[in-house]
C-alpha atoms as a PDB file:
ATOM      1  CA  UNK A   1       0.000   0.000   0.000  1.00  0.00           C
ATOM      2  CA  UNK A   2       1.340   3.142  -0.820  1.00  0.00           C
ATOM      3  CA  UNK A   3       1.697   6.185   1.860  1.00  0.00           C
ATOM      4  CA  UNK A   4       0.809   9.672   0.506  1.00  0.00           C
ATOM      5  CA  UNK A   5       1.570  12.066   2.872  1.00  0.00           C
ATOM      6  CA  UNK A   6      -0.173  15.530   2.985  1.00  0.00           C
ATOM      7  CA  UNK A   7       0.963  18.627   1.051  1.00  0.00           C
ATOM      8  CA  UNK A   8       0.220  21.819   0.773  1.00  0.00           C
ATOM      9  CA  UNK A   9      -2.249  21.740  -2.119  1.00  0.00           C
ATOM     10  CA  UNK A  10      -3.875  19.038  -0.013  1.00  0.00           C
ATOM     11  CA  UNK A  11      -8.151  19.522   0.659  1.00  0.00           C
ATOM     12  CA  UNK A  12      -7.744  20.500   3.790  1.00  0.00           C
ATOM     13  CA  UNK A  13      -4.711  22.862   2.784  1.00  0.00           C
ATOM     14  CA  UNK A  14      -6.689  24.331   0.400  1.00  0.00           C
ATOM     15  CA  UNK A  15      -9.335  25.213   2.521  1.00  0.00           C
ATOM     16  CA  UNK A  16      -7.201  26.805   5.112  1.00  0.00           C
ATOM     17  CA  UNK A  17      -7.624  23.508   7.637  1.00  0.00           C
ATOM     18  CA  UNK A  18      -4.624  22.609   9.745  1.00  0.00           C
ATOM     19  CA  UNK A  19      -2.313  20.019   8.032  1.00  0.00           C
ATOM     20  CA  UNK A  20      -1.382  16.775   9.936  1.00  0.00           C
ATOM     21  CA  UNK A  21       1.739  14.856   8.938  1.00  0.00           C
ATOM     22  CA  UNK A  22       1.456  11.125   8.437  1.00  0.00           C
ATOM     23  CA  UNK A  23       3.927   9.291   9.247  1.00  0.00           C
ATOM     24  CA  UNK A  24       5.232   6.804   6.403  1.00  0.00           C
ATOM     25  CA  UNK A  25       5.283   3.810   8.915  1.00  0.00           C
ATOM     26  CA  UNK A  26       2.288   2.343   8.804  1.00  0.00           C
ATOM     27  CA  UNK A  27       3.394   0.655  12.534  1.00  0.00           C
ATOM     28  CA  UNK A  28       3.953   4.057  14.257  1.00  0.00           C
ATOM     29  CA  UNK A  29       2.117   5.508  17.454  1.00  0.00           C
ATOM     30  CA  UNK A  30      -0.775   7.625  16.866  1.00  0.00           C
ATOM     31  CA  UNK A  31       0.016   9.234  20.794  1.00  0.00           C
ATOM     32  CA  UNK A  32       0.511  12.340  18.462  1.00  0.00           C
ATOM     33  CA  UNK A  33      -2.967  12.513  16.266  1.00  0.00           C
ATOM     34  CA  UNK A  34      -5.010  14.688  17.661  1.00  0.00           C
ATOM     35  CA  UNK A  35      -8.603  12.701  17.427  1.00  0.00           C
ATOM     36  CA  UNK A  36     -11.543  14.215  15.690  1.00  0.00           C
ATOM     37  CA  UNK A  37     -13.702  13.808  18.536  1.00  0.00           C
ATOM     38  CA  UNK A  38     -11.540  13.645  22.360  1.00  0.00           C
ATOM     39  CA  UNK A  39     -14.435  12.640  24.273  1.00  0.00           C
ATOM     40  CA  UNK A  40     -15.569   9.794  22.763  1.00  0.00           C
ATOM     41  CA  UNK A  41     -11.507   8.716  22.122  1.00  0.00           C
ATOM     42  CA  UNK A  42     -10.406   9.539  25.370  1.00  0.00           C
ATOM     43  CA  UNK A  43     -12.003   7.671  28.236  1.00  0.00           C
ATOM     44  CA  UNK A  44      -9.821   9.575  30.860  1.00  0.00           C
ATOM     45  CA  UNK A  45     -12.117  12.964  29.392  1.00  0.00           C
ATOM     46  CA  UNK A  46     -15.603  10.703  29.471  1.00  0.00           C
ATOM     47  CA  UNK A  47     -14.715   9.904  32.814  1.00  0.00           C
ATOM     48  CA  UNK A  48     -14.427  13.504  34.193  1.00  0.00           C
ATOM     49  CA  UNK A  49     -17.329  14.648  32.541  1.00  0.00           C
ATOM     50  CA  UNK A  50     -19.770  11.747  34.342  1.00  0.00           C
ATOM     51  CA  UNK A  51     -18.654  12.533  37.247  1.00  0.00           C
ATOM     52  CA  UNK A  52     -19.258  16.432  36.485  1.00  0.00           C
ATOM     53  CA  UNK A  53     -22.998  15.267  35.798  1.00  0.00           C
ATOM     54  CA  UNK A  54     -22.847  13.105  39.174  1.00  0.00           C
ATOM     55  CA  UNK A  55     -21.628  15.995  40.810  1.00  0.00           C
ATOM     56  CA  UNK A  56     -24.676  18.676  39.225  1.00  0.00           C
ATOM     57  CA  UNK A  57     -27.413  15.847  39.807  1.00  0.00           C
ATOM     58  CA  UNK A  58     -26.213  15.610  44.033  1.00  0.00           C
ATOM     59  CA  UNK A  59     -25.643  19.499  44.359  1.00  0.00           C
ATOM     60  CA  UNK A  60     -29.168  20.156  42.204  1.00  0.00           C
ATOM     61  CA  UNK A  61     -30.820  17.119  43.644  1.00  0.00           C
ATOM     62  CA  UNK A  62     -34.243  19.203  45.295  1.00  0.00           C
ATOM     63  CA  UNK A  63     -34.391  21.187  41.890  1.00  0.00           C
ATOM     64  CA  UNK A  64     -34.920  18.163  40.000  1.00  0.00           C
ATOM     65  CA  UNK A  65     -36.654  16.634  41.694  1.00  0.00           C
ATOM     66  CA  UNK A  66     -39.126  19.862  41.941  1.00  0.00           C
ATOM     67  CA  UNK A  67     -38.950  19.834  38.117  1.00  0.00           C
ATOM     68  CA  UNK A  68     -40.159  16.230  37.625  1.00  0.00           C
ATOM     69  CA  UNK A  69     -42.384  17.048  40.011  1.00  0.00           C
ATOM     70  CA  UNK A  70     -44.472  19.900  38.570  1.00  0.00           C
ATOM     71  CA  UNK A  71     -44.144  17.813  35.130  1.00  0.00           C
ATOM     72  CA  UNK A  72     -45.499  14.751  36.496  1.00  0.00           C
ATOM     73  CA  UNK A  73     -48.639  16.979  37.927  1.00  0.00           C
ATOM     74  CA  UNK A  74     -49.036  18.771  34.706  1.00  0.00           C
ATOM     75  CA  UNK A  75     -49.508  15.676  32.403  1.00  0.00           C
ATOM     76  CA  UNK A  76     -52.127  14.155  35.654  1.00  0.00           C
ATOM     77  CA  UNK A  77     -53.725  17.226  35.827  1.00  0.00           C
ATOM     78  CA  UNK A  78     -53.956  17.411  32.127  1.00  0.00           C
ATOM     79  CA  UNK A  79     -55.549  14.253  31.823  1.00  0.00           C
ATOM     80  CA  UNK A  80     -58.032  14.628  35.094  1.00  0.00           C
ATOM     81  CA  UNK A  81     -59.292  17.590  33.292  1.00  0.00           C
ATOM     82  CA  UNK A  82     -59.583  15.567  29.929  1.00  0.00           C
ATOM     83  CA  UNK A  83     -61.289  12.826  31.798  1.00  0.00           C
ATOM     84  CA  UNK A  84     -63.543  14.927  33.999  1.00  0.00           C
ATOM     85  CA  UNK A  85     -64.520  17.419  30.879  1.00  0.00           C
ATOM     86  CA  UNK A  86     -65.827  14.311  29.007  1.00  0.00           C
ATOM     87  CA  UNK A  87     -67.503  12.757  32.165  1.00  0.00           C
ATOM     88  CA  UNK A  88     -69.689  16.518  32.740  1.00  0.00           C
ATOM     89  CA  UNK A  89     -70.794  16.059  28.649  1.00  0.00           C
ATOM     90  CA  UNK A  90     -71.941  12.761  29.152  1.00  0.00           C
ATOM     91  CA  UNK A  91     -73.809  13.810  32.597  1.00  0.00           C
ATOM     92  CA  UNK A  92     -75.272  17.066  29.975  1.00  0.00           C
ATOM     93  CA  UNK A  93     -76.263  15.100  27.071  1.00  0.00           C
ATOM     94  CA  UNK A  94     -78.309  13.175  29.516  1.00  0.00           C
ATOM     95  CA  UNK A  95     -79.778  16.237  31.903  1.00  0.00           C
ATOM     96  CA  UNK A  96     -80.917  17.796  28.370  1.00  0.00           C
ATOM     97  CA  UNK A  97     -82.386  14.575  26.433  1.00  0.00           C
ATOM     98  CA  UNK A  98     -85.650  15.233  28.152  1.00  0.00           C
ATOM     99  CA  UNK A  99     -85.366  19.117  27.583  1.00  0.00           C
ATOM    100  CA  UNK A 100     -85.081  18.842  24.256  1.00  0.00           C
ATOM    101  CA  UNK A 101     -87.718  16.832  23.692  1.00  0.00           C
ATOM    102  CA  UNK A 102     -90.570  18.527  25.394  1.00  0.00           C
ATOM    103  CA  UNK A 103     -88.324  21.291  22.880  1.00  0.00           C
ATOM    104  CA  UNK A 104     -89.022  19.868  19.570  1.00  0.00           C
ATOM    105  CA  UNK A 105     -92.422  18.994  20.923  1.00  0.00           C
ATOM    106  CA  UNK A 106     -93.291  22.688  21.605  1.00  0.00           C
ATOM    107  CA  UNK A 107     -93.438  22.457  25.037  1.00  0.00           C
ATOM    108  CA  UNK A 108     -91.290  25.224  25.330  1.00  0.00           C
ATOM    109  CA  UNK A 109     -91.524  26.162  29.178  1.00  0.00           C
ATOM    110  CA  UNK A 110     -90.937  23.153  30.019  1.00  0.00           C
ATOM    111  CA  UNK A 111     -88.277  22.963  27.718  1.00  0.00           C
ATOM    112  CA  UNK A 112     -86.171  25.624  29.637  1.00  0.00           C
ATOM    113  CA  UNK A 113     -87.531  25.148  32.744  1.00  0.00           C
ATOM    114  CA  UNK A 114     -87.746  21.810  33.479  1.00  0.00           C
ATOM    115  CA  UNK A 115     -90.855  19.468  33.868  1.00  0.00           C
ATOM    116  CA  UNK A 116     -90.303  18.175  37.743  1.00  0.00           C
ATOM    117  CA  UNK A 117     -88.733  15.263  36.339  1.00  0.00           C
ATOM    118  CA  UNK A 118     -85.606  16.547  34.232  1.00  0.00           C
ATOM    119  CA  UNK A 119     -83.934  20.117  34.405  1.00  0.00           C
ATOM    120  CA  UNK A 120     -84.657  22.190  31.669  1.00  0.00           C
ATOM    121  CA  UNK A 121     -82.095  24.085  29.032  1.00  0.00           C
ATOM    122  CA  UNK A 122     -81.088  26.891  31.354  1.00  0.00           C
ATOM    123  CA  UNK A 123     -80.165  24.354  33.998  1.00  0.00           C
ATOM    124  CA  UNK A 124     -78.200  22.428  31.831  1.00  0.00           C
ATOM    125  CA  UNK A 125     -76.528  25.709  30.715  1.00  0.00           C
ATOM    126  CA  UNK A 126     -75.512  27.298  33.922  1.00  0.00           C
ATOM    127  CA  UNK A 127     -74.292  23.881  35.113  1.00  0.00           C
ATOM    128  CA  UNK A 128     -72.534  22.441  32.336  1.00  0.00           C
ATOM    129  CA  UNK A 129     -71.940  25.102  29.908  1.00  0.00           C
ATOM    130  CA  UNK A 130     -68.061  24.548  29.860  1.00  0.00           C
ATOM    131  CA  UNK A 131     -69.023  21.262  28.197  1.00  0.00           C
ATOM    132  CA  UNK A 132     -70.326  20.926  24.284  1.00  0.00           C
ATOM    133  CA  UNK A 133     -73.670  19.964  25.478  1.00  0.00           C
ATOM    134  CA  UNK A 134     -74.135  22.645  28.354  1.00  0.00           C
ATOM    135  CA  UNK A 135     -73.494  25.084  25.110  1.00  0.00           C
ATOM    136  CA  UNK A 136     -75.684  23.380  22.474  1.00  0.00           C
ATOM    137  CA  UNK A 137     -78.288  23.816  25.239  1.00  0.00           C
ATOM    138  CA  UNK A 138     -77.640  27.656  25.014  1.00  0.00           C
ATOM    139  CA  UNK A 139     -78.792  27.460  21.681  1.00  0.00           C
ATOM    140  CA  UNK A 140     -81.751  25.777  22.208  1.00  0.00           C
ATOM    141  CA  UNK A 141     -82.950  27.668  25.026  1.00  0.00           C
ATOM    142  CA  UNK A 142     -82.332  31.140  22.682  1.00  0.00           C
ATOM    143  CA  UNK A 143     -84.388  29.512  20.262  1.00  0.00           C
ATOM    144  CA  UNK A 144     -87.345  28.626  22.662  1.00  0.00           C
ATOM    145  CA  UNK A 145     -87.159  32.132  24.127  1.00  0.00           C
ATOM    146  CA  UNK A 146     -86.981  33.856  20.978  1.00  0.00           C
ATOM    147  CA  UNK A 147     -90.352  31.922  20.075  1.00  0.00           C
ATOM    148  CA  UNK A 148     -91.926  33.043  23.215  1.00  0.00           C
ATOM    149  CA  UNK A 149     -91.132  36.836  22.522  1.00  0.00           C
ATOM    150  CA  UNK A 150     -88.865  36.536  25.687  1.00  0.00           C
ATOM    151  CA  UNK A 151     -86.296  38.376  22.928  1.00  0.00           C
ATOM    152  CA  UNK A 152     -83.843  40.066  25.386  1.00  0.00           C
ATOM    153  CA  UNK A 153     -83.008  36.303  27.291  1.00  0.00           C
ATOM    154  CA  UNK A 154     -82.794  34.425  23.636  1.00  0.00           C
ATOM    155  CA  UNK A 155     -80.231  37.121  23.077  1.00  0.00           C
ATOM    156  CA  UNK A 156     -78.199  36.661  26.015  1.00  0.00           C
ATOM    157  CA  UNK A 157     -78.297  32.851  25.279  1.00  0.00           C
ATOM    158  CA  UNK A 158     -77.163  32.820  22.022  1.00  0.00           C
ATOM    159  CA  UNK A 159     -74.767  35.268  22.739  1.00  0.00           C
ATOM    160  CA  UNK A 160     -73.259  32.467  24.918  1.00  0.00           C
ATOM    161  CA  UNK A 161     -73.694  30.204  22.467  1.00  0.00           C
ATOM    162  CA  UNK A 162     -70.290  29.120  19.680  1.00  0.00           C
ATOM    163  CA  UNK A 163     -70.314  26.149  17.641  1.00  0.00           C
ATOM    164  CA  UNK A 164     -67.450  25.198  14.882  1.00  0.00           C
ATOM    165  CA  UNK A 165     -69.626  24.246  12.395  1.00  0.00           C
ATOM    166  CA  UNK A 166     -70.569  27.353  10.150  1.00  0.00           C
ATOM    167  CA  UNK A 167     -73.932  27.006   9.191  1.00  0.00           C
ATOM    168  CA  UNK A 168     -75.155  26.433  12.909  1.00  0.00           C
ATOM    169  CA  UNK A 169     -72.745  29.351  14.544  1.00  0.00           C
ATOM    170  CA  UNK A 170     -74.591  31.237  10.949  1.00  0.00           C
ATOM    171  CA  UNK A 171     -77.820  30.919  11.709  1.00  0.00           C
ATOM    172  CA  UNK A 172     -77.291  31.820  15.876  1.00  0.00           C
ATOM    173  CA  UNK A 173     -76.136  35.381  14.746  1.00  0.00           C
ATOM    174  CA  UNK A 174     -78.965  35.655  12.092  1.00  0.00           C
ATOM    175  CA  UNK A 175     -81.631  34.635  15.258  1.00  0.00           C
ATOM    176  CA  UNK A 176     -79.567  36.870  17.277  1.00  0.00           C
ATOM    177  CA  UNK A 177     -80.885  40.014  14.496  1.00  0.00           C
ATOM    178  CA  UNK A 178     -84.254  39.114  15.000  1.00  0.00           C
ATOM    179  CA  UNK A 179     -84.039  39.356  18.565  1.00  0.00           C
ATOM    180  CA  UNK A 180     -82.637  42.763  17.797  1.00  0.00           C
ATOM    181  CA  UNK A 181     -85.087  43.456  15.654  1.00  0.00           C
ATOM    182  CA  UNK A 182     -87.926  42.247  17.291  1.00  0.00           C
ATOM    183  CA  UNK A 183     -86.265  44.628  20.328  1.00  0.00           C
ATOM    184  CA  UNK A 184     -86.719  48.038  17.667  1.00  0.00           C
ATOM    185  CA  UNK A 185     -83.216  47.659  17.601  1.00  0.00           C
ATOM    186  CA  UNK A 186     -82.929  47.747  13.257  1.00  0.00           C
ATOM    187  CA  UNK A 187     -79.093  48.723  13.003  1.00  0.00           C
ATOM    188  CA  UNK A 188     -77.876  46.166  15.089  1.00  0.00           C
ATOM    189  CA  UNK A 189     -79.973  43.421  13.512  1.00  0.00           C
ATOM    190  CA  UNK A 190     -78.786  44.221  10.487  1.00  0.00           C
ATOM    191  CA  UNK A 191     -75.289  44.250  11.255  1.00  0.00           C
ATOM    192  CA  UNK A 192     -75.907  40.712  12.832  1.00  0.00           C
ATOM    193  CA  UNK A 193     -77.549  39.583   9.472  1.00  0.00           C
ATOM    194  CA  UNK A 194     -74.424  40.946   7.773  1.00  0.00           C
ATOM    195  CA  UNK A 195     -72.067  39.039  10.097  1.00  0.00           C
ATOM    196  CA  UNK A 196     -74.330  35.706   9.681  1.00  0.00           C
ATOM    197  CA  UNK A 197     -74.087  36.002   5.638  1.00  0.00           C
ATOM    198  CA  UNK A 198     -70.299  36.698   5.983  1.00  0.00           C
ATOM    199  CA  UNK A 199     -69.351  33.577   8.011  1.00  0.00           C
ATOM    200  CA  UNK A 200     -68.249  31.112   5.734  1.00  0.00           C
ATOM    201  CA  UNK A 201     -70.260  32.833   3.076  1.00  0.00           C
ATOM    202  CA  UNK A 202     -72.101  30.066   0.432  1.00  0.00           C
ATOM    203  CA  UNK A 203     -74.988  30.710  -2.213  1.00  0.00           C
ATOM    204  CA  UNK A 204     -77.308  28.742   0.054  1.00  0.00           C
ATOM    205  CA  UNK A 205     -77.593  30.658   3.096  1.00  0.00           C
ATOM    206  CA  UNK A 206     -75.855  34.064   2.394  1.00  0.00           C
ATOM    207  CA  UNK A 207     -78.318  35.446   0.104  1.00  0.00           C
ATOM    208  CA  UNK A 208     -81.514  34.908   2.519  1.00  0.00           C
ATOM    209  CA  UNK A 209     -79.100  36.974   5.667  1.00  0.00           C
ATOM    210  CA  UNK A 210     -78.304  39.237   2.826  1.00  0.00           C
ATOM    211  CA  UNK A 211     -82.315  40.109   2.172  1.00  0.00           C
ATOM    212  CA  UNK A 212     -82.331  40.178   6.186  1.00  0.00           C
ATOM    213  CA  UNK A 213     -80.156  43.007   6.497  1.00  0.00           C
ATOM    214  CA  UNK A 214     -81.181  44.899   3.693  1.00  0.00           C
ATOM    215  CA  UNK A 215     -84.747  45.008   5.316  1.00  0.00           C
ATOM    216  CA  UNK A 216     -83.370  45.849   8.455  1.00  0.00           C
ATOM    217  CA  UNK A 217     -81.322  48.606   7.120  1.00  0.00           C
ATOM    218  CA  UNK A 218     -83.971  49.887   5.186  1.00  0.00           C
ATOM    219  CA  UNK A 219     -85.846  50.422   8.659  1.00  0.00           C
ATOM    220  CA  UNK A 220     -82.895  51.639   9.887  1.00  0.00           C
ATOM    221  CA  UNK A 221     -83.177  54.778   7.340  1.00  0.00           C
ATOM    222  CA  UNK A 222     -80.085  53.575   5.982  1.00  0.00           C
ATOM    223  CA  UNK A 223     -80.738  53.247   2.054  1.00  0.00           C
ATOM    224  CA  UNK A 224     -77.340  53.012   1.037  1.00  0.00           C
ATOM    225  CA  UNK A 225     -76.961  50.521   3.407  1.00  0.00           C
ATOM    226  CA  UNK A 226     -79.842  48.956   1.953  1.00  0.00           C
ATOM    227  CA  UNK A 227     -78.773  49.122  -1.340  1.00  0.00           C
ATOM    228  CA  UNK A 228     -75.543  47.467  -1.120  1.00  0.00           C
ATOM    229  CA  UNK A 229     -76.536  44.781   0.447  1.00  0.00           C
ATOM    230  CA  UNK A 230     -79.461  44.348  -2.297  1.00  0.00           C
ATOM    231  CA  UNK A 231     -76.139  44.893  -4.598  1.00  0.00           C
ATOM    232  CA  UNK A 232     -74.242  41.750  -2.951  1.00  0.00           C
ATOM    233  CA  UNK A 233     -76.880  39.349  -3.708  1.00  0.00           C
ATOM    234  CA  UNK A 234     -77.243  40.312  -7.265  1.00  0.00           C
ATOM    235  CA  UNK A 235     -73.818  40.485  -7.755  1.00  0.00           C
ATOM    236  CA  UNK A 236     -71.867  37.515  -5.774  1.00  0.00           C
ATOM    237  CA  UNK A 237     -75.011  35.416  -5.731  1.00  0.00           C
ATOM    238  CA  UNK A 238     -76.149  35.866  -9.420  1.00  0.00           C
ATOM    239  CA  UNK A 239     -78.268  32.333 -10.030  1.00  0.00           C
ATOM    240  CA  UNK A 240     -79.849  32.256  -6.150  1.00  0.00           C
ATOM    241  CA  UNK A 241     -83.507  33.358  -6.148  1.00  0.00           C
ATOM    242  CA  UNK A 242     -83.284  35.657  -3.471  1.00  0.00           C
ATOM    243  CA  UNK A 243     -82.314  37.463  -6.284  1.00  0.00           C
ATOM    244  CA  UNK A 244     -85.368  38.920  -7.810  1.00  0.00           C
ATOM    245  CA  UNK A 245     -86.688  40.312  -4.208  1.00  0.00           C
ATOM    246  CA  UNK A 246     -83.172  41.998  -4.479  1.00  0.00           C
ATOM    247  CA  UNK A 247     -83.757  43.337  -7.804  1.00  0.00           C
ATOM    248  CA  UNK A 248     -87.108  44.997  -6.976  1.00  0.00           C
ATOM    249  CA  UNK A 249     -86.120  46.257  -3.455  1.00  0.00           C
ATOM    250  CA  UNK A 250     -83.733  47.984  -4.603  1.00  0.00           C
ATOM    251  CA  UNK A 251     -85.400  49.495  -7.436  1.00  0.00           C
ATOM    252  CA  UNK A 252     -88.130  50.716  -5.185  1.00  0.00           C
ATOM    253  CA  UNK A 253     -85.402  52.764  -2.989  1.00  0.00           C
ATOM    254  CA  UNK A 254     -83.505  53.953  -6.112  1.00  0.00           C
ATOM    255  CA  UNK A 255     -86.840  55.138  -7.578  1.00  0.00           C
ATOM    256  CA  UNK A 256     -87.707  57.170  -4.247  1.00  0.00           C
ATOM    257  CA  UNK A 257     -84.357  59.038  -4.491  1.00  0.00           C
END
């Protein structure tokens, strides 16, 4: 085998790296190489630095353990509260199963209230409405109150009420404008219907909230107002059939100018 030392136009010359001699006998020491990596060549150097960790681990031995400690309680805690969260839904779903069906069946007081034999929606609310069901019952009880002209407590229920899925969080602010509108408040009805059209906006659902707040803004005395939301549905919502209501409130207002 042939021994090529290193030279000066070398790699590591080249790129301005120290240059290490070899020596041409293949049977010589290395005591003089410097290793690429000491610690893991030189057990004298892995020695010293365990017992530099031994040494940190007795002298930092209570801050540790503190450490582990509050790590240990954060991933219990964090699954207590996982566990407990689900167990309050599950108790919800079943306080409200008998709510909501004196609910679809119209028997709206007892719906919120309760008949004597199950609590009603605002129970279920107040007690569990950290959980998905105590909030879906929000809903429902803003719906019920809203159809018993009790418009200022459907408000503050829906108001409490959030849900991920668009069309259902949609239609909550367009109930919460006719509460406001039912209340002879137009402006903020209208700005609810306009907020209910603009979440998650599709041709389905849009156009209708669109109509909503054009009425409302029209007994607002706000005509422009009016107008441009008349304009929206004719214009982003071309083949919907809200369209020709649009079409002939607006020329009614344009006409009165």
């Amino acid at each position: 085998m042939s021994k090529i030392p290193f030279t000066g136009k070398s790699q590591q010359a080249r790129q301005g790296q120290p240059v290490q001699n070899v020596s041409a006998d293949p049977l010589a020491p290395a005591e003089n190489l410097a290793p690429e990596n000491p610690l893991l060549e030189d057990p004298d150097a892995l020695a010293a630095r365990l017992v530099e960790s031994e040494d940190f681990v007795r002298n930092n031995g209570n801050v540790l353990l503190v450490i582990l400690a509050v790590v240990v309680l954060a991933v219990v805690g964090a699954f207590g509260f996982y566990y407990w969260r689900n167990t309050q839904n599950e108790k919800a779903q079943a306080s409200m199963f008998r709510a909501v069906n004196n609910w679809e069946a119209d028997s709206l007081s007892k719906a919120i209230k309760g008949d004597g034999k199950a609590p009603g929606l605002t129970t279920v609310a107040n007690e569990y409405g950290s959980t998905k069901a105590g909030n879906l019952a929000n809903f429902y009880a803003g719906v019920a109150s809203l159809k018993q002209g009790k418009f200022k407590e459907a408000l503050d229920y829906l108001e409490d009420f959030s849900s991920d899925d668009y069309l259902v969080q949609s239609r909550a602010y367009a109930l919460m404008g006719d509460a406001q509108l039912e209340m002879n408040k137009s402006k903020e009805a209208a700005d609810l219907y306009a907020k209910a059209a603009d979440h998650n906006a599709n041709e389905y659902f849009s156009p209708g909230y669109l109509l909503k707040e054009g009425t409302a803004r029209e007994l607002a005395n706000d005509n422009e107002g009016a107008i441009k939301a008349y304009d929206r549905i004719i214009n982003e919502f071309p083949t919907a059939q809200e369209v020709v209501e649009a079409r002939q409130f607006k020329a009614k207002l344009e006409g009165a100018k």
